[in-house]
C-alpha atoms as a PDB file:
ATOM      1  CA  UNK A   1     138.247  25.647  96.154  1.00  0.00           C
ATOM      2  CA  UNK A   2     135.620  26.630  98.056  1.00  0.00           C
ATOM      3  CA  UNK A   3     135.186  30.182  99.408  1.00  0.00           C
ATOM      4  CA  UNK A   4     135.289  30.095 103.706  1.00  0.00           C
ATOM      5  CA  UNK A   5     132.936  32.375 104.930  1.00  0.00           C
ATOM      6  CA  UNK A   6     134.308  34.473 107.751  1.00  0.00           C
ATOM      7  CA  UNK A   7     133.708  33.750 111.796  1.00  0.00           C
ATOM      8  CA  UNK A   8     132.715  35.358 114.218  1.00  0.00           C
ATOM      9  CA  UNK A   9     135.737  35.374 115.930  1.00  0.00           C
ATOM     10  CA  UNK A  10     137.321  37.470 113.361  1.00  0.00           C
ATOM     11  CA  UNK A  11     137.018  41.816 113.648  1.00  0.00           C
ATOM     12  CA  UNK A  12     135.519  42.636 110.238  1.00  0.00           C
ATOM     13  CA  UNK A  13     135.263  46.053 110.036  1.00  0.00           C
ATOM     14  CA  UNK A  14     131.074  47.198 110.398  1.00  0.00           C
ATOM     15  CA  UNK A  15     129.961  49.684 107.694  1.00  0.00           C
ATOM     16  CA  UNK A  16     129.993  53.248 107.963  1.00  0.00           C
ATOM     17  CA  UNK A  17     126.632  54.489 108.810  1.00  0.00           C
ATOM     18  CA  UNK A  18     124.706  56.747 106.480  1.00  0.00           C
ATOM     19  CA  UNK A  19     124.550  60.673 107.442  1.00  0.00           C
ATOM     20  CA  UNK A  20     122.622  62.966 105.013  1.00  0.00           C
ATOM     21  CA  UNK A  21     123.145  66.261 105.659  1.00  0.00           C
ATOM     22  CA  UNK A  22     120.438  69.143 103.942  1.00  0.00           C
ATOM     23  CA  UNK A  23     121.809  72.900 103.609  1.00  0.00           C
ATOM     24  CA  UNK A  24     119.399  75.546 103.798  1.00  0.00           C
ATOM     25  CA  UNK A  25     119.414  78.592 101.346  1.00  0.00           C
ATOM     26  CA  UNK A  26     121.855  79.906 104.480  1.00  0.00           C
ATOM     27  CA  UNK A  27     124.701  77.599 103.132  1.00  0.00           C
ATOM     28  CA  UNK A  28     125.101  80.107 100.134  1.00  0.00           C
ATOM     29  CA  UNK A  29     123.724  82.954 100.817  1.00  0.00           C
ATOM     30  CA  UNK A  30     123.145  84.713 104.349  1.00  0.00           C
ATOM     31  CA  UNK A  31     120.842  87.633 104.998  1.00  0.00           C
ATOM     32  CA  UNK A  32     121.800  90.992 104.113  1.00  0.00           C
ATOM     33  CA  UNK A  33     123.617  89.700 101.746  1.00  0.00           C
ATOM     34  CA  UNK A  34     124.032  90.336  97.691  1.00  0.00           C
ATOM     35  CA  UNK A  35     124.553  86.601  96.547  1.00  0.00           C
ATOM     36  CA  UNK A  36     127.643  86.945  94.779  1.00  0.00           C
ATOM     37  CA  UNK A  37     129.283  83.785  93.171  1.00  0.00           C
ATOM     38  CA  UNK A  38     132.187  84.880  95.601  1.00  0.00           C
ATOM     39  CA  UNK A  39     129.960  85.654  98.803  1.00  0.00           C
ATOM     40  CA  UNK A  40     128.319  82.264  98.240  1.00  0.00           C
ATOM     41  CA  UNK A  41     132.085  80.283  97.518  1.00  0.00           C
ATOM     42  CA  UNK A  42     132.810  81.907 100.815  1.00  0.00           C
ATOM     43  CA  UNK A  43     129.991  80.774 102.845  1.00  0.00           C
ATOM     44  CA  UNK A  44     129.991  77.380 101.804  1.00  0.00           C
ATOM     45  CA  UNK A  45     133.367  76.925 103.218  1.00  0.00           C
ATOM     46  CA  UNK A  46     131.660  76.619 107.300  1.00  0.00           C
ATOM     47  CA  UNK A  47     129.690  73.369 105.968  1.00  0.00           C
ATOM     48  CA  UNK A  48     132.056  72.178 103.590  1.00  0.00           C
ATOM     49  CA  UNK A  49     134.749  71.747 106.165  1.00  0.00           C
ATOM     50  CA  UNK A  50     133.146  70.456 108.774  1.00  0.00           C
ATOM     51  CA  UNK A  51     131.322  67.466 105.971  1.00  0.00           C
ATOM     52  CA  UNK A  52     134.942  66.724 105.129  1.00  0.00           C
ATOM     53  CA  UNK A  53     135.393  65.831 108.198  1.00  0.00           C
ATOM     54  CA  UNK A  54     132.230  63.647 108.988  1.00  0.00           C
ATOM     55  CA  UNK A  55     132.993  61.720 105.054  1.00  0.00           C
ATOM     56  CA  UNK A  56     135.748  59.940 107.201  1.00  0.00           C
ATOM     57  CA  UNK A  57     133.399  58.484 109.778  1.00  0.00           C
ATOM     58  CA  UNK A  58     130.156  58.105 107.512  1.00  0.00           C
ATOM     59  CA  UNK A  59     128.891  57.949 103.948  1.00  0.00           C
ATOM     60  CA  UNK A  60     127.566  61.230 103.108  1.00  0.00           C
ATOM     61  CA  UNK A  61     124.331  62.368 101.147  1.00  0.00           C
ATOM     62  CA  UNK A  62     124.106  66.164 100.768  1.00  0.00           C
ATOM     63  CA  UNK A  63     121.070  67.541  99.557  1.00  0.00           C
ATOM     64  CA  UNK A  64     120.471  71.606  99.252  1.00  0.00           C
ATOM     65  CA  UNK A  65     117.846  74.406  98.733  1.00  0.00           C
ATOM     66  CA  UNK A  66     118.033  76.616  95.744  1.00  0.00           C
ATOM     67  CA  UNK A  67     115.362  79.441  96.619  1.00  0.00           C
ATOM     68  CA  UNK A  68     117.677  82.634  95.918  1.00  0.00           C
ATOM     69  CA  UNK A  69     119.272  81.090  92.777  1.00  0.00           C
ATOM     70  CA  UNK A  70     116.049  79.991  90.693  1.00  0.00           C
ATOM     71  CA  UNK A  71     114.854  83.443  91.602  1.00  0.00           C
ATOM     72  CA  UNK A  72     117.576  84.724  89.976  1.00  0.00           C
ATOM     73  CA  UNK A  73     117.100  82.867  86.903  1.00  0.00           C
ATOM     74  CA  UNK A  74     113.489  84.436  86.739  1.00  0.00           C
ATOM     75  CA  UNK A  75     113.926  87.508  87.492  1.00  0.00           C
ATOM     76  CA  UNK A  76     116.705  87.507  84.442  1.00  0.00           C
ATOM     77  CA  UNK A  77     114.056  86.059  82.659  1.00  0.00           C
ATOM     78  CA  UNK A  78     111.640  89.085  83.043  1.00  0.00           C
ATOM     79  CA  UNK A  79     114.375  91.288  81.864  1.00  0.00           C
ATOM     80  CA  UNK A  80     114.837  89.759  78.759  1.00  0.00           C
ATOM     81  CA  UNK A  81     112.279  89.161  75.903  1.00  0.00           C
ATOM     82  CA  UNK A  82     114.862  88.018  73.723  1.00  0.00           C
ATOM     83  CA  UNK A  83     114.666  84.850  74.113  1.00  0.00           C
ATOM     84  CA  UNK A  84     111.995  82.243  75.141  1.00  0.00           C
ATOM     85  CA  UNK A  85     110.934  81.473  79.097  1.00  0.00           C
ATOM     86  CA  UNK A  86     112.523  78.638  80.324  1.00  0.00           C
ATOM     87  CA  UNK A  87     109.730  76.393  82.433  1.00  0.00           C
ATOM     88  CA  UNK A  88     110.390  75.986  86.349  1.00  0.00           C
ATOM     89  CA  UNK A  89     111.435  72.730  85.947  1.00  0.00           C
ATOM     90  CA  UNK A  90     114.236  73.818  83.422  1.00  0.00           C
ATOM     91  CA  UNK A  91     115.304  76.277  86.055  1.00  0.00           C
ATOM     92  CA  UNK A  92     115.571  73.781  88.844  1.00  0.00           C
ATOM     93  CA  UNK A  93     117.441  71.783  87.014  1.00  0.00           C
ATOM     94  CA  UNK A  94     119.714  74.538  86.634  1.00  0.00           C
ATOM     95  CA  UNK A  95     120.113  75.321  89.696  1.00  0.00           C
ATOM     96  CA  UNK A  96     121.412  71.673  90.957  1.00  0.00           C
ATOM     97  CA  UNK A  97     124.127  72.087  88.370  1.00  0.00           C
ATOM     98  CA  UNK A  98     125.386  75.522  89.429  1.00  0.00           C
ATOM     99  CA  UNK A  99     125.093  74.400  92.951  1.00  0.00           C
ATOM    100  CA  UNK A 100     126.257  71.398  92.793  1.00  0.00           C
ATOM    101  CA  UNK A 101     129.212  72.505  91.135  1.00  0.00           C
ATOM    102  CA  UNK A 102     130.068  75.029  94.006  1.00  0.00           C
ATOM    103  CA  UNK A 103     129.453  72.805  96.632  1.00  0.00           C
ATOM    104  CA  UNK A 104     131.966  69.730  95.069  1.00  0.00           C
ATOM    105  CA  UNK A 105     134.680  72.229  94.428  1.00  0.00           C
ATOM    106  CA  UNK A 106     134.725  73.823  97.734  1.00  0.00           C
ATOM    107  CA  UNK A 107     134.024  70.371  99.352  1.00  0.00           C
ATOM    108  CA  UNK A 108     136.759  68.950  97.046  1.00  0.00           C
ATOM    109  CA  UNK A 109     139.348  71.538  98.241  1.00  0.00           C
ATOM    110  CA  UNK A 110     138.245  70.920 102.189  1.00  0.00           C
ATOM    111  CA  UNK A 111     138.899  67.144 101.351  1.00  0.00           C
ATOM    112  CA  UNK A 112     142.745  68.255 100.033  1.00  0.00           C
ATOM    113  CA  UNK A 113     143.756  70.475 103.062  1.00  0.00           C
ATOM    114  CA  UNK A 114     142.361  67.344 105.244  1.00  0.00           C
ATOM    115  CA  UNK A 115     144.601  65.143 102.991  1.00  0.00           C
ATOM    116  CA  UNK A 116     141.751  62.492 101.648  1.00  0.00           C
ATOM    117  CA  UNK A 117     140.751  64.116  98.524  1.00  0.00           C
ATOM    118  CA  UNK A 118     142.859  61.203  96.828  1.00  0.00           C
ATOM    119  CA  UNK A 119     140.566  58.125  98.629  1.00  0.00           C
ATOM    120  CA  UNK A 120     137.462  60.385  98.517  1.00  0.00           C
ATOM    121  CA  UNK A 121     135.012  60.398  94.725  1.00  0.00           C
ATOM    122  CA  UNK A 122     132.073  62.758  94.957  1.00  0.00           C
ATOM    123  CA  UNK A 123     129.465  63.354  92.341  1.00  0.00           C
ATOM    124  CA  UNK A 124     126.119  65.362  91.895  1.00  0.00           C
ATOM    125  CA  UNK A 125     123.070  63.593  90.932  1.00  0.00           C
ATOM    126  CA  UNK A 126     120.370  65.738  88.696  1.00  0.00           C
ATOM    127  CA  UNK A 127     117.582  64.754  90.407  1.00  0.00           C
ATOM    128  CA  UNK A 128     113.872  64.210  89.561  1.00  0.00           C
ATOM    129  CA  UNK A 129     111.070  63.370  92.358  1.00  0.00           C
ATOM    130  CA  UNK A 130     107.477  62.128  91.395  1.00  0.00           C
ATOM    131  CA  UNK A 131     104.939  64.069  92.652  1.00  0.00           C
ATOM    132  CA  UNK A 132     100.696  62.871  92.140  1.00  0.00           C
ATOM    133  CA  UNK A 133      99.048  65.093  89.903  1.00  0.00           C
ATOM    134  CA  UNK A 134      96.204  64.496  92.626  1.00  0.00           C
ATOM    135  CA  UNK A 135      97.706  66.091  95.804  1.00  0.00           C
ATOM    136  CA  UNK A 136      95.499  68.453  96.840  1.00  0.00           C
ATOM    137  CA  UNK A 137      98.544  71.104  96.387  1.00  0.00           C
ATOM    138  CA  UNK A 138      97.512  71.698  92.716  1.00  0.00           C
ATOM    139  CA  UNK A 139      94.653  73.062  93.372  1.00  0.00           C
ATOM    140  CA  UNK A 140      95.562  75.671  95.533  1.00  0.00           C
ATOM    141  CA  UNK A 141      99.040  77.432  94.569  1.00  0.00           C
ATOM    142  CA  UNK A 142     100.776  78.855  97.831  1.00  0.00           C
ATOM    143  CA  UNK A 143     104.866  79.091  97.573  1.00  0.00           C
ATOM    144  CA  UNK A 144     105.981  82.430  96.472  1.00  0.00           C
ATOM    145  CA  UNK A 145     108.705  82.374  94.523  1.00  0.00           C
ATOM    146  CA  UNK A 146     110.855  84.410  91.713  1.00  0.00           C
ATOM    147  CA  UNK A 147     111.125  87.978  91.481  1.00  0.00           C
ATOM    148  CA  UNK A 148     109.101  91.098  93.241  1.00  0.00           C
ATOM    149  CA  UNK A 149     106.511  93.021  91.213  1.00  0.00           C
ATOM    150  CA  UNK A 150     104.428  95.913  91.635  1.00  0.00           C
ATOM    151  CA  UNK A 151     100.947  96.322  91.831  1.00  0.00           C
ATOM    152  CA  UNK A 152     100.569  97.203  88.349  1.00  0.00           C
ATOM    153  CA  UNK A 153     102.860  94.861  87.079  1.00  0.00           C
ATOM    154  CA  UNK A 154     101.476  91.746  88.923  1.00  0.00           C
ATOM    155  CA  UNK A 155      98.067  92.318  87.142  1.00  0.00           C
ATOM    156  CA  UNK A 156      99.995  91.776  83.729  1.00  0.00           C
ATOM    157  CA  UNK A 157     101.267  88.559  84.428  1.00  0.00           C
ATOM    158  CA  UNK A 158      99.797  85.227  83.848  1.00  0.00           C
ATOM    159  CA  UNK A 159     100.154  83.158  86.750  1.00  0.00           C
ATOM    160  CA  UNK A 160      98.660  83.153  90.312  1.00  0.00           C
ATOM    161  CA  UNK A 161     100.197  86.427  92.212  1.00  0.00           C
ATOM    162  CA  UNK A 162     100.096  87.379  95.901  1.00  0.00           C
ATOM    163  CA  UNK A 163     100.750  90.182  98.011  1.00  0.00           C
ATOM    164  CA  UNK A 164     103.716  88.967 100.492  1.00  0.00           C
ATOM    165  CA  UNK A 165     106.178  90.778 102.719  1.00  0.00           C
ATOM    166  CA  UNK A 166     108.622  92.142  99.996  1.00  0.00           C
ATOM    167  CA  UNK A 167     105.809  92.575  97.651  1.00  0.00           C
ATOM    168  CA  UNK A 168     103.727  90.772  95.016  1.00  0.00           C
ATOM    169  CA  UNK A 169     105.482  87.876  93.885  1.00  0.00           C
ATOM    170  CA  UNK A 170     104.368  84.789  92.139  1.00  0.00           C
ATOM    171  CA  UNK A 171     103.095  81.631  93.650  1.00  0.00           C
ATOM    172  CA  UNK A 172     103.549  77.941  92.373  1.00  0.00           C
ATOM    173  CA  UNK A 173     101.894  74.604  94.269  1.00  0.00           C
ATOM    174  CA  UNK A 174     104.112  72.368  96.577  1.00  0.00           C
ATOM    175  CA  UNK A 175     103.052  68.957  96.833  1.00  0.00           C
ATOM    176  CA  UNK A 176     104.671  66.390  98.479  1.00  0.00           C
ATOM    177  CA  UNK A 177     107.329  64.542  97.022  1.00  0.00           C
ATOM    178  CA  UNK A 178     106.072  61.186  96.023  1.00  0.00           C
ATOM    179  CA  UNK A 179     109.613  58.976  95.301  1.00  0.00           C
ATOM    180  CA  UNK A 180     113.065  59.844  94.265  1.00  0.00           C
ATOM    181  CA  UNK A 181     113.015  58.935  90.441  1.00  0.00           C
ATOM    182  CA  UNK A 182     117.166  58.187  90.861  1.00  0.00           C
ATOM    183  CA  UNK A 183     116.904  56.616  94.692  1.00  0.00           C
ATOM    184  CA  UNK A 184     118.686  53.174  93.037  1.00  0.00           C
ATOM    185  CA  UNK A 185     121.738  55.071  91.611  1.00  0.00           C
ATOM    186  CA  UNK A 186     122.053  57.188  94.559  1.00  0.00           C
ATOM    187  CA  UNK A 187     121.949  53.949  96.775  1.00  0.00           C
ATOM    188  CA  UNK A 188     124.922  52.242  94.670  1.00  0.00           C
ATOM    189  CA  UNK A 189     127.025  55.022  94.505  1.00  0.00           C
ATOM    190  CA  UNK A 190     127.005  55.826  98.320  1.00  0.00           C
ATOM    191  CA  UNK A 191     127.588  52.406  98.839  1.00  0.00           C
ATOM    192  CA  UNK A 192     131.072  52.889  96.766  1.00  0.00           C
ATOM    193  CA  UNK A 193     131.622  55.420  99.291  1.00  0.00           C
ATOM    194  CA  UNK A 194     130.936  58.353  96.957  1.00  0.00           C
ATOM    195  CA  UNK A 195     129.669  61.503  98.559  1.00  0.00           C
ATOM    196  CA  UNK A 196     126.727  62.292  96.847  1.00  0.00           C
ATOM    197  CA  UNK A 197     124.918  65.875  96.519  1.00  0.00           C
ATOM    198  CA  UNK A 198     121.419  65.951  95.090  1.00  0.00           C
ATOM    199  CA  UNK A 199     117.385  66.859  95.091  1.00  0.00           C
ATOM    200  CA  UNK A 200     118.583  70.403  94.765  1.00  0.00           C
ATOM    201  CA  UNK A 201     116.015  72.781  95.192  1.00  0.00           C
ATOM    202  CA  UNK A 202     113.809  69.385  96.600  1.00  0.00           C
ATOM    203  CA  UNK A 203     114.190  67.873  92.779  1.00  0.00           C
ATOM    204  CA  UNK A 204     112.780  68.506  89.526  1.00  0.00           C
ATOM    205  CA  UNK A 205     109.064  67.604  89.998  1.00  0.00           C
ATOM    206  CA  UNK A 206     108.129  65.498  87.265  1.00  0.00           C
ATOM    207  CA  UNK A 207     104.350  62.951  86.872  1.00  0.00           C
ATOM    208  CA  UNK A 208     104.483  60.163  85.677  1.00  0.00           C
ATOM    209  CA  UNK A 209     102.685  59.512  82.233  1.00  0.00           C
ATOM    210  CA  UNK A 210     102.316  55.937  81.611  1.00  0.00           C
ATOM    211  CA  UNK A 211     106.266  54.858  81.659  1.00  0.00           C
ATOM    212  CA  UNK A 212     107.291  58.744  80.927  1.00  0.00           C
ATOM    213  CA  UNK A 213     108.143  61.499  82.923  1.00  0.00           C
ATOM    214  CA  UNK A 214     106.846  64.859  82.603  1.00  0.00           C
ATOM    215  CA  UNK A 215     107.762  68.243  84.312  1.00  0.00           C
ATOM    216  CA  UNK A 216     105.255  70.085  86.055  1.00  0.00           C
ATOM    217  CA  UNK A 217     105.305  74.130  87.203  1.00  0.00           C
ATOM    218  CA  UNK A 218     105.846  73.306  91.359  1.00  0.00           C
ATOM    219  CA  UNK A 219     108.603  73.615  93.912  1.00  0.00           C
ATOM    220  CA  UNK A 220     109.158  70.645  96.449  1.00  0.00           C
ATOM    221  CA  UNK A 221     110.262  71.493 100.027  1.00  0.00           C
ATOM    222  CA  UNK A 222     113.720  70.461 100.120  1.00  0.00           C
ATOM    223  CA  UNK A 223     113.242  68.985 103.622  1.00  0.00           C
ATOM    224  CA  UNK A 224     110.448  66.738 102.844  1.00  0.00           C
ATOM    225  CA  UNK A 225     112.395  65.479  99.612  1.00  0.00           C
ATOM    226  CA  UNK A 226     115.163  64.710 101.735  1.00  0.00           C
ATOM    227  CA  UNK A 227     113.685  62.750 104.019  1.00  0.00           C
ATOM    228  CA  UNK A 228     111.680  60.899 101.207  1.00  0.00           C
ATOM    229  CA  UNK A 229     115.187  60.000  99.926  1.00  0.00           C
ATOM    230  CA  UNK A 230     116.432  59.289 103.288  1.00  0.00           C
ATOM    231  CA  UNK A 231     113.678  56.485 104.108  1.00  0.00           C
ATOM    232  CA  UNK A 232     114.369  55.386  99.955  1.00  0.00           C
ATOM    233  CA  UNK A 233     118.141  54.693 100.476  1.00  0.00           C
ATOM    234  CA  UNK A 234     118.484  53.894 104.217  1.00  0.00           C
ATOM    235  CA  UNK A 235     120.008  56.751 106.058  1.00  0.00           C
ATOM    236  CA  UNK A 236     120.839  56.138 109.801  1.00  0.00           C
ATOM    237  CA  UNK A 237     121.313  60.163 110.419  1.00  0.00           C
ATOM    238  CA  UNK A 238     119.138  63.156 109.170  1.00  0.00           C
ATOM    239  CA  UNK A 239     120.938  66.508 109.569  1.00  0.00           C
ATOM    240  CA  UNK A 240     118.640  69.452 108.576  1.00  0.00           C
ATOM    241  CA  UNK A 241     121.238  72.797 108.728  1.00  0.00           C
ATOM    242  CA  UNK A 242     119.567  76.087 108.985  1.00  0.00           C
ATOM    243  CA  UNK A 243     119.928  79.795 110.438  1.00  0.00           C
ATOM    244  CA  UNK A 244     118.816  78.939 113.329  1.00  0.00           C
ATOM    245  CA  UNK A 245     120.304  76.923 116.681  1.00  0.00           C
ATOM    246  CA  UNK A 246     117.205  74.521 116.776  1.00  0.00           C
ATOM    247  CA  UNK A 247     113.601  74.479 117.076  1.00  0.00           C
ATOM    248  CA  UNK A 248     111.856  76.967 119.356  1.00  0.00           C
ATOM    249  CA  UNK A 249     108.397  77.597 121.257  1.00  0.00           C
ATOM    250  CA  UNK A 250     106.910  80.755 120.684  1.00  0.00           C
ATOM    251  CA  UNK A 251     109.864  82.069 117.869  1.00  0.00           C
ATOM    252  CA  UNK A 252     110.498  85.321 118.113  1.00  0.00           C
ATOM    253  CA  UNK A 253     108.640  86.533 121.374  1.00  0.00           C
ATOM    254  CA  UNK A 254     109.701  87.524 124.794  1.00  0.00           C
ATOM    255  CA  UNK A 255     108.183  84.051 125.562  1.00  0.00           C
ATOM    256  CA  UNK A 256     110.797  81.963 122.944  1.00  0.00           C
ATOM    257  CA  UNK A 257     112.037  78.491 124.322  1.00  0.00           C
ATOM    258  CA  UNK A 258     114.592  76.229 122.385  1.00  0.00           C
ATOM    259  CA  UNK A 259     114.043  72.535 122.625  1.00  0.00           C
ATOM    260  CA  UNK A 260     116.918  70.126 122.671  1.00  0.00           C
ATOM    261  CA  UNK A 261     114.796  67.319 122.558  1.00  0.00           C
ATOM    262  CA  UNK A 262     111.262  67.094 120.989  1.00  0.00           C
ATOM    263  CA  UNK A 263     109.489  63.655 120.914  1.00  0.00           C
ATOM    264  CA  UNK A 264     107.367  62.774 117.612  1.00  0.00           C
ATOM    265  CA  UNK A 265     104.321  63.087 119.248  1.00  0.00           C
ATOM    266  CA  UNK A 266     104.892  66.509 120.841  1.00  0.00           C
ATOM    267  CA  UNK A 267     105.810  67.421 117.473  1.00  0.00           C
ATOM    268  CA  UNK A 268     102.382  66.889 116.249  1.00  0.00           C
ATOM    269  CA  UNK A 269     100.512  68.297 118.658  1.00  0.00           C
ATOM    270  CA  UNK A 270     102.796  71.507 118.149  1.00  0.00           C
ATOM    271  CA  UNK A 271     102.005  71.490 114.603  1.00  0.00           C
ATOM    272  CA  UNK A 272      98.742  70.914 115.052  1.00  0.00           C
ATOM    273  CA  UNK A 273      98.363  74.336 117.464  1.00  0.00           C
ATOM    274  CA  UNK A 274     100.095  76.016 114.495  1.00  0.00           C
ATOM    275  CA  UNK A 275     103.470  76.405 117.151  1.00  0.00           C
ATOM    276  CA  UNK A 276     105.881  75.471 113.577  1.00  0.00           C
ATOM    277  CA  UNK A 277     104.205  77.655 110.683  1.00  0.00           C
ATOM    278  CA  UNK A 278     104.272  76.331 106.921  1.00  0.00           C
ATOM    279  CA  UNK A 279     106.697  78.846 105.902  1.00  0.00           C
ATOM    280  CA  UNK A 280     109.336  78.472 108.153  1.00  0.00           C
ATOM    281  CA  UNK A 281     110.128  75.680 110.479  1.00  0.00           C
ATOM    282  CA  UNK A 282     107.107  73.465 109.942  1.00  0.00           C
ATOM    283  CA  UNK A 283     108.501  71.536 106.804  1.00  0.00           C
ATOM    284  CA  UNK A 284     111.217  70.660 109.153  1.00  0.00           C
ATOM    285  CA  UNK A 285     109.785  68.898 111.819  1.00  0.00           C
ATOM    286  CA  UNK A 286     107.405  67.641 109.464  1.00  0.00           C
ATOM    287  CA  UNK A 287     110.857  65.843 107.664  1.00  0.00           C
ATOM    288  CA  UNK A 288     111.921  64.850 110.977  1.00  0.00           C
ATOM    289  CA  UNK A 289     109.252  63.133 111.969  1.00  0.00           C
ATOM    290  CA  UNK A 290     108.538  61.427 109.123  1.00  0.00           C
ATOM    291  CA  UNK A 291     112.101  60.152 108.894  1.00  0.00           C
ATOM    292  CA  UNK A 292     112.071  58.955 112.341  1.00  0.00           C
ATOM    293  CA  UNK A 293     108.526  57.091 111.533  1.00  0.00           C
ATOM    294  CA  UNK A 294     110.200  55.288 109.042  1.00  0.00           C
ATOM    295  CA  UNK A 295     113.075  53.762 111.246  1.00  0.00           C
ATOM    296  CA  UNK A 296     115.561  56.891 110.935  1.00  0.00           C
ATOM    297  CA  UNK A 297     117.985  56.330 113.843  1.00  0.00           C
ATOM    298  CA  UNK A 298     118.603  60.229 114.706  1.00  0.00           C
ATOM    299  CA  UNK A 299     117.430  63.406 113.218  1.00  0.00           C
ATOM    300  CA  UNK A 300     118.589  67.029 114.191  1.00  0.00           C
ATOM    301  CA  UNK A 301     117.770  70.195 113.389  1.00  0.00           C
ATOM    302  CA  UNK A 302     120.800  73.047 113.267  1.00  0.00           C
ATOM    303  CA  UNK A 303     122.718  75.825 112.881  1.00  0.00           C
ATOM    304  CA  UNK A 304     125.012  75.454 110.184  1.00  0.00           C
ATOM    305  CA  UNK A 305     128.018  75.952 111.864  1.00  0.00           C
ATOM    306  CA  UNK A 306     127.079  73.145 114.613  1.00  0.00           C
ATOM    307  CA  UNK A 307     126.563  70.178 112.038  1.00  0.00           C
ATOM    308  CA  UNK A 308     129.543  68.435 113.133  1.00  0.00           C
ATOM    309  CA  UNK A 309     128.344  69.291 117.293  1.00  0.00           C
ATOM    310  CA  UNK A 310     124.796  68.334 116.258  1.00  0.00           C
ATOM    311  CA  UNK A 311     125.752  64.869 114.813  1.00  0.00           C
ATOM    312  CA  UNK A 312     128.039  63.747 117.882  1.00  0.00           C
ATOM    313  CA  UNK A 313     124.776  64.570 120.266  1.00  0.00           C
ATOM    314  CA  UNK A 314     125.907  68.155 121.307  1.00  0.00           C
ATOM    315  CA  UNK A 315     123.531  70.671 119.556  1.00  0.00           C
ATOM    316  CA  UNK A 316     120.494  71.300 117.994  1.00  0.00           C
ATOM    317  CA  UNK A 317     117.510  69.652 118.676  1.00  0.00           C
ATOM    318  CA  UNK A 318     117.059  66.056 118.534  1.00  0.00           C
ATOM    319  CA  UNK A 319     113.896  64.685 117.608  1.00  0.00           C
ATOM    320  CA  UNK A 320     112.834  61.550 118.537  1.00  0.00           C
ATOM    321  CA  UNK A 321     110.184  58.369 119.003  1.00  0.00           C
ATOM    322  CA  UNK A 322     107.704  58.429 121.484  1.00  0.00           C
END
């Protein structure tokens, strides 16, 4: 018997749309704060509920930072000379275990009191990104990262120091993520309506050798790795949840402006006049607009507590084409 495709005349119901939703180092841990396993269980529960909400209108990606935790893990490492030093990529990887862990068991019990943790599967995806051992970013380190030294200290260490803020720390390159080595598994299993949670930390950063992969000492922006993965997999909404309520002119001055809306090619032009710095908001836009430029149907940036406002249209800012 041959198989009768269905009419138009009959309501089939239309595919949830994609939302992928990236958590700032905020999600865990907030300023002032020690970063206790039970300070950061505690936090998580503002995103966590309102994503178990969203998972029954849309297929959900979530993708996180890891900045405090890998710094952890090195600064442990300093204190012990015990035992060998792991490699940054070893600690990354780490790091999307731990966290992914805390996020699908506080998720998992937000998806229980909502009664759809039954109908519900969620998984977290150790995840690599390629990054070209060309990119400019390799030949000039710039993200601090791990622990705080002192002067004396920071002369003893092997590795590219500078002088920051909270003291001299060490820096690492950032290139720009390249592809998402596991884009084709993450695609499938989103479209069996898992929630998925990877590119902690941005992703391992691996090159490729011939049909090999090898780890390299770098951090990806987590922003610009999840829009990479975004524009791989075919997200229709980009949330990026941070500290702040949205993007603002002039941050931090008398003078400072939030901007519900911000077109692509103001967003440039901002960047351009040095408006969105490197270290802070800058990455951001930059993942906005790239998602956008690849078809991205709407992409907001925060506070984490208005995810669930900032997806139905009613805060953050919203950038857009033009």
């Amino acid at each position: 018997m041959s198989r009768i495709e269905p009419t138009g005349s009959i309501n089939m119901p239309q595919r949830k749309k994609t939302l992928l939703v990236a958590l700032g180092g905020n999600a865990l841990i907030r300023k002032g704060q020690d970063g206790t396993i039970e300070e950061q269980f505690d936090n998580l529960k503002i995103p966590m509920s309102q994503l178990g909400k969203l998972s029954r209108e849309y297929r959900l990606i979530i993708t996180h930072g890891n900045g405090p935790q890998v710094g952890n893990l090195m600064l442990q490492q300093e204190c012990c000379d015990a035992l060998p030093r792991l490699p940054l990529e070893i600690l990354v990887a780490q790091t999307q275990g731990q966290i992914g862990y805390m996020i699908e068991s506080t998720l998992d019990s937000e998806l229980t009191a909502l009664g759809i943790d039954e109908i519900q599967p969620l998984i977290t995806v150790i995840t690599y990104v390629v990054v070209d051992e060309k990119d400019p970013a390799f030949k000039a380190p710039s993200k601090p990262i791990g622990p705080v030294f002192t002067e004396r200290q920071a002369k003893a260490q092997p590795y590219p120091i500078r002088k920051t803020a909270k003291g001299y720390r060490r820096l690492v390159v950032s290139p720009n993520p390249v592809t998402i080595v596991e884009k084709r598994e993450i695609s499938r299993l989103i479209s069996m309506d898992f929630i998925v949670i990877c590119c902690g930390g941005g992703g391992i950063p691996v090159v490729r050798e011939g049909r090999r992969f090898s780890g390299v000492d770098a951090v990806i922006d987590k922003d610009l790795a999840s829009a990479k993965l975004a524009e791989e997999v075919g997200v229709d909404i980009f949330v990026i949840a941070t500290d702040e309520k949205g993007v603002a002119l002039h941050y931090g001055t008398a003078d400072q402006t939030f901007l519900p809306t911000l077109t692509v090619s103001q967003a440039k032009d901002y960047l351009e006049n040095g408006e969105f710095p490197p270290g802070s908001m800058g990455p951001k836009v930059h993942a906005c607009i790239s998602f956008i430029a690849n078809g991205g149907e709407k992409a907001v940036i925060t506070h984490l507590k208005d995810i669930e406002k900032a997806v139905e249209g009613n805060a953050g800012t919203h950038v857009i084409a033009g």
